[in-house]
C-alpha atoms as a PDB file:
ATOM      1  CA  UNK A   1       0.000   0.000   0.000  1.00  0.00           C
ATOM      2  CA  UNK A   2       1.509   3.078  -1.009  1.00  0.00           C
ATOM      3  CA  UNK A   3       0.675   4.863   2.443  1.00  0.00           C
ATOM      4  CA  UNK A   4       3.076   2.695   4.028  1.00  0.00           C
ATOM      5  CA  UNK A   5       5.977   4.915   2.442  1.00  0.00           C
ATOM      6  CA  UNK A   6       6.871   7.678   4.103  1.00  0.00           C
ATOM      7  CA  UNK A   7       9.007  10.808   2.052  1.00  0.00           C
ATOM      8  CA  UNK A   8      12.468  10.657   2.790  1.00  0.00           C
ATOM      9  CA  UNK A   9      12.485   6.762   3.377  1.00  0.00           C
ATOM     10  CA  UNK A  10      14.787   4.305   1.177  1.00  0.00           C
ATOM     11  CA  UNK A  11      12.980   2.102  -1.497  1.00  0.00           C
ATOM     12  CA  UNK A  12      12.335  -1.580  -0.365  1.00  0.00           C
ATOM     13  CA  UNK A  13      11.540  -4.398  -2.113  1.00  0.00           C
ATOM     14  CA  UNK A  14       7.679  -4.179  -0.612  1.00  0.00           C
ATOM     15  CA  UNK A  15       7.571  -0.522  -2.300  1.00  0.00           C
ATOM     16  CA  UNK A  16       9.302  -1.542  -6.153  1.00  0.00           C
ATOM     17  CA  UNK A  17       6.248  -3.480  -7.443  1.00  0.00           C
ATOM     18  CA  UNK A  18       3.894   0.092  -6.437  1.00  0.00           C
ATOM     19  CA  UNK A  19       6.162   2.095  -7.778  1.00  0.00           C
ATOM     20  CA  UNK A  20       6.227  -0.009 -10.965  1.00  0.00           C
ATOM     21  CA  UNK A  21       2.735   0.110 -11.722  1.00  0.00           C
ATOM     22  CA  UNK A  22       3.053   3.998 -11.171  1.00  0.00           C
ATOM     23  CA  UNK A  23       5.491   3.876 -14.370  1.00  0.00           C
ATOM     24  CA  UNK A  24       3.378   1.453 -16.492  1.00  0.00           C
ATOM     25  CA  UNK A  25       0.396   3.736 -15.912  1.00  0.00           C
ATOM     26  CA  UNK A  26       2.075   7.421 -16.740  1.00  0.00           C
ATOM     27  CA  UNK A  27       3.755   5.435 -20.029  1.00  0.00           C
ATOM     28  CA  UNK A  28       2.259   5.417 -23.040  1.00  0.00           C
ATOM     29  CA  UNK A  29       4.830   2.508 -24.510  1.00  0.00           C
ATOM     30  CA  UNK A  30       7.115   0.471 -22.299  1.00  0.00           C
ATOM     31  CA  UNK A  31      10.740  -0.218 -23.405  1.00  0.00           C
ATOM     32  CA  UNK A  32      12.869  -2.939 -21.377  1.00  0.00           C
ATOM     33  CA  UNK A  33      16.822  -3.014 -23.183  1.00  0.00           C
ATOM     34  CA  UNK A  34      16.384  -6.349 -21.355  1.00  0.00           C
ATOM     35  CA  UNK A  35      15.371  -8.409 -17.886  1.00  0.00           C
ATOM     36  CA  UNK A  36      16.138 -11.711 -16.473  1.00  0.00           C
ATOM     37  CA  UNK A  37      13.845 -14.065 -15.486  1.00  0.00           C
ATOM     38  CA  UNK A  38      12.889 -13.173 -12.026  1.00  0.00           C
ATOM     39  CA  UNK A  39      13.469  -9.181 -12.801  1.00  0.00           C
ATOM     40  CA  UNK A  40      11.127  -6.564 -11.126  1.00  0.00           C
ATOM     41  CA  UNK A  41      11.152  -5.083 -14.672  1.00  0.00           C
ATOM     42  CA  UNK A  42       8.606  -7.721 -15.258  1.00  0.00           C
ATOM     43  CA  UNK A  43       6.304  -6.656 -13.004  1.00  0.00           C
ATOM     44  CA  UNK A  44       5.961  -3.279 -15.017  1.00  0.00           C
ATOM     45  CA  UNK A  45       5.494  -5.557 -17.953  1.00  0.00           C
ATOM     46  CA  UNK A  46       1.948  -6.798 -16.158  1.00  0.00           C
ATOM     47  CA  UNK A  47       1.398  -3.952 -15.505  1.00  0.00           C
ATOM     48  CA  UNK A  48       1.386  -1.994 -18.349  1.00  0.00           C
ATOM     49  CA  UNK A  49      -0.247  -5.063 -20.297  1.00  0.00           C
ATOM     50  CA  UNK A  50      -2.754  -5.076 -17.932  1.00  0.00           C
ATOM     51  CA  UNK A  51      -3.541  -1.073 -19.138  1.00  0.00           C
ATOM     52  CA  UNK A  52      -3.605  -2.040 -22.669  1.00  0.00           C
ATOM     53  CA  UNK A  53       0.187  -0.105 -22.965  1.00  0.00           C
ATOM     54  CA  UNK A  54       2.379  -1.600 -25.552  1.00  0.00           C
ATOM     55  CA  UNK A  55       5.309  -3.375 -24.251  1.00  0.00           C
ATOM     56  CA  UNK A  56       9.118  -3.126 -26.293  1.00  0.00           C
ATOM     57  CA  UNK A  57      12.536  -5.061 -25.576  1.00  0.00           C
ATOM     58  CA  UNK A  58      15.566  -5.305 -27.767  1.00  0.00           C
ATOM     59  CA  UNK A  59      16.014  -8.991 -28.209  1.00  0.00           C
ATOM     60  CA  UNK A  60      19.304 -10.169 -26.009  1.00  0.00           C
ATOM     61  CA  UNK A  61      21.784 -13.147 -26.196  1.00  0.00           C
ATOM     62  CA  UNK A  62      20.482 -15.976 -25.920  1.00  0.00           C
ATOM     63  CA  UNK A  63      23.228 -17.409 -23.411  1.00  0.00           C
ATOM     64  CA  UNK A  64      22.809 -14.311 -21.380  1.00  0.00           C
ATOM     65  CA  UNK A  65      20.771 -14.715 -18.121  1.00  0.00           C
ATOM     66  CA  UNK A  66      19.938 -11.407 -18.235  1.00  0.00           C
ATOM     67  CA  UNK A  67      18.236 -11.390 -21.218  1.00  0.00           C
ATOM     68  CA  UNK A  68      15.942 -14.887 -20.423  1.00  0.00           C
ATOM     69  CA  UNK A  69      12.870 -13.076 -19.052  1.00  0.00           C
ATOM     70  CA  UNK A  70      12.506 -10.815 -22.026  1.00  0.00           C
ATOM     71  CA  UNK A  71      12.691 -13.139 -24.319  1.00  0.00           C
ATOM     72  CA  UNK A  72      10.199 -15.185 -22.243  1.00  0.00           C
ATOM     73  CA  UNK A  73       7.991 -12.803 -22.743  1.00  0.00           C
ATOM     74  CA  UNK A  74       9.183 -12.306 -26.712  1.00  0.00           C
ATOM     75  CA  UNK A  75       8.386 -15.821 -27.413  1.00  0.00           C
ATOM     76  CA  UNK A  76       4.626 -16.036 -25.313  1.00  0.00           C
ATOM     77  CA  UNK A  77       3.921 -12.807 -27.872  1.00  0.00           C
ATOM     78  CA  UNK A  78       3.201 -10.245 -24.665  1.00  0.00           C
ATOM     79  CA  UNK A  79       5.968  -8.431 -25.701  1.00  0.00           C
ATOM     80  CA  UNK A  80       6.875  -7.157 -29.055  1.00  0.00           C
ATOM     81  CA  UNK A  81      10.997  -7.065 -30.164  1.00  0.00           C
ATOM     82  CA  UNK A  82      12.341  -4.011 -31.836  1.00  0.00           C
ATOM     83  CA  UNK A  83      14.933  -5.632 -34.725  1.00  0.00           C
ATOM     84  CA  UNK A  84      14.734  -2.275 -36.455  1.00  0.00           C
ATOM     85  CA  UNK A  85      15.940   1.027 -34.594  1.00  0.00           C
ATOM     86  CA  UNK A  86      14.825   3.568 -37.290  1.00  0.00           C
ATOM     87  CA  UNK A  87      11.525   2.191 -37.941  1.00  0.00           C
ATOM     88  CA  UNK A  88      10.808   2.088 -34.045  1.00  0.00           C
ATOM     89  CA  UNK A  89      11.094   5.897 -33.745  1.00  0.00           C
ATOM     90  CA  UNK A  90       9.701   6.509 -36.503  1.00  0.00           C
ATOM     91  CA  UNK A  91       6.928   4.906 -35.983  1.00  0.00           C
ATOM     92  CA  UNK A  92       6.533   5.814 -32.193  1.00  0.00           C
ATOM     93  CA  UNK A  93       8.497   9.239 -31.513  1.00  0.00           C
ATOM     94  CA  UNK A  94       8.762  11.436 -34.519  1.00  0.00           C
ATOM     95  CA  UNK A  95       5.035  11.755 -35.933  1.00  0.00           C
ATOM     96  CA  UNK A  96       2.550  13.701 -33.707  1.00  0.00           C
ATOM     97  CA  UNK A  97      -0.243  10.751 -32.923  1.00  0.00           C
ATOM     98  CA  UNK A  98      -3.390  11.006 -31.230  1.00  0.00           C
ATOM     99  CA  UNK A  99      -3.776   7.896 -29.094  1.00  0.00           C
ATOM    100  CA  UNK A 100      -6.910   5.896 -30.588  1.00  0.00           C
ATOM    101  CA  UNK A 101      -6.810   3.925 -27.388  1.00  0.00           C
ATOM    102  CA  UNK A 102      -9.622   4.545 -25.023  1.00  0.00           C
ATOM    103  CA  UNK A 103      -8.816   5.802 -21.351  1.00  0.00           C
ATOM    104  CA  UNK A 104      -8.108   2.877 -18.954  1.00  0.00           C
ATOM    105  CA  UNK A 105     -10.513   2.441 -16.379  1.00  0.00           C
ATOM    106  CA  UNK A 106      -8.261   1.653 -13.194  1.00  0.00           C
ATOM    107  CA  UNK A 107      -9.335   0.253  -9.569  1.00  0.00           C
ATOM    108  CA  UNK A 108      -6.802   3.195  -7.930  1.00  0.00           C
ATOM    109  CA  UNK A 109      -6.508   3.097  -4.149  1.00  0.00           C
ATOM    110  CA  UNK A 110      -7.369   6.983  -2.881  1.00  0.00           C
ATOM    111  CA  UNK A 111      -3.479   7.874  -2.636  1.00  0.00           C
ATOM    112  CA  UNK A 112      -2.844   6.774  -6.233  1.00  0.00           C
ATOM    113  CA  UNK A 113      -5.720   9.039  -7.323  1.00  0.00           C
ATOM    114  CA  UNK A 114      -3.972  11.516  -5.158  1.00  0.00           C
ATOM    115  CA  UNK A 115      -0.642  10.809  -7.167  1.00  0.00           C
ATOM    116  CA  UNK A 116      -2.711  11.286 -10.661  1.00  0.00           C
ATOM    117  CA  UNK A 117      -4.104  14.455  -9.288  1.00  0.00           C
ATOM    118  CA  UNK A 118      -0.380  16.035  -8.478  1.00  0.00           C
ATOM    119  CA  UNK A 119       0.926  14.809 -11.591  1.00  0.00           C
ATOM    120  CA  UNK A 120      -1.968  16.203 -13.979  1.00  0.00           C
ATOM    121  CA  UNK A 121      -1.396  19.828 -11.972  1.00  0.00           C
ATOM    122  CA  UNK A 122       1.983  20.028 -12.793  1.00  0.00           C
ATOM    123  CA  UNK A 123       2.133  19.704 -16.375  1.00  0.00           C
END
């Protein structure tokens, strides 16, 4: 519960999964250069595919063991590899787009909408 974190405090392990769902949800594409099988990273990945958000990863080394959750995730189809650099950006960052998506409805615990509030004032 994000309550349970007070300002000032270090990050623990109970506060990284909150925190990564706060990422997935202010993304509108998630990019992971790469994540190993038991990485946090992959608990943005739910995340964000739970929100509809389009998940990226540069496909790694086979042999590497930092690389085996991402391409997990490659191979089940959740997660989409980017072989080509130029088209990526072009596709995603140098067009103005109007997201076609509709608006995720979220269950948001009170200090999350709180968080959302904060963030939209400060744009």
């Amino acid at each position: 519960m994000i309550s349970e974190y007070k300002l000032g405090e270090k990050p623990s392990k109970y506060t990284f999964p909150q925190r990564n769902r706060l990422i997935a949800g202010l993304s509108d594409i998630l990019f992971l250069p790469e994540a190993g099988e038991k990485s946090g990273s992959l608990i943005t990945v739910d995340a964000a595919l739970a929100m509809h958000t389009p998940v990226y990863a540069t496909p790694g080394s086979i042999f590497a063991a930092t690389s085996a959750g991402i391409l997990k995730r490659i191979a089940q189809g959740d997660v989409k590899p980017i072989v080509d650099i130029s088209g990526f950006l072009d596709t995603h960052f140098t067009k103005p787009t109007i997201s076609s998506r509709p608006p995720t409805k979220l269950d948001l615990t009170d200090e999350e909408h709180h968080i959302i509030a904060c963030l939209s004032r400060n744009q």
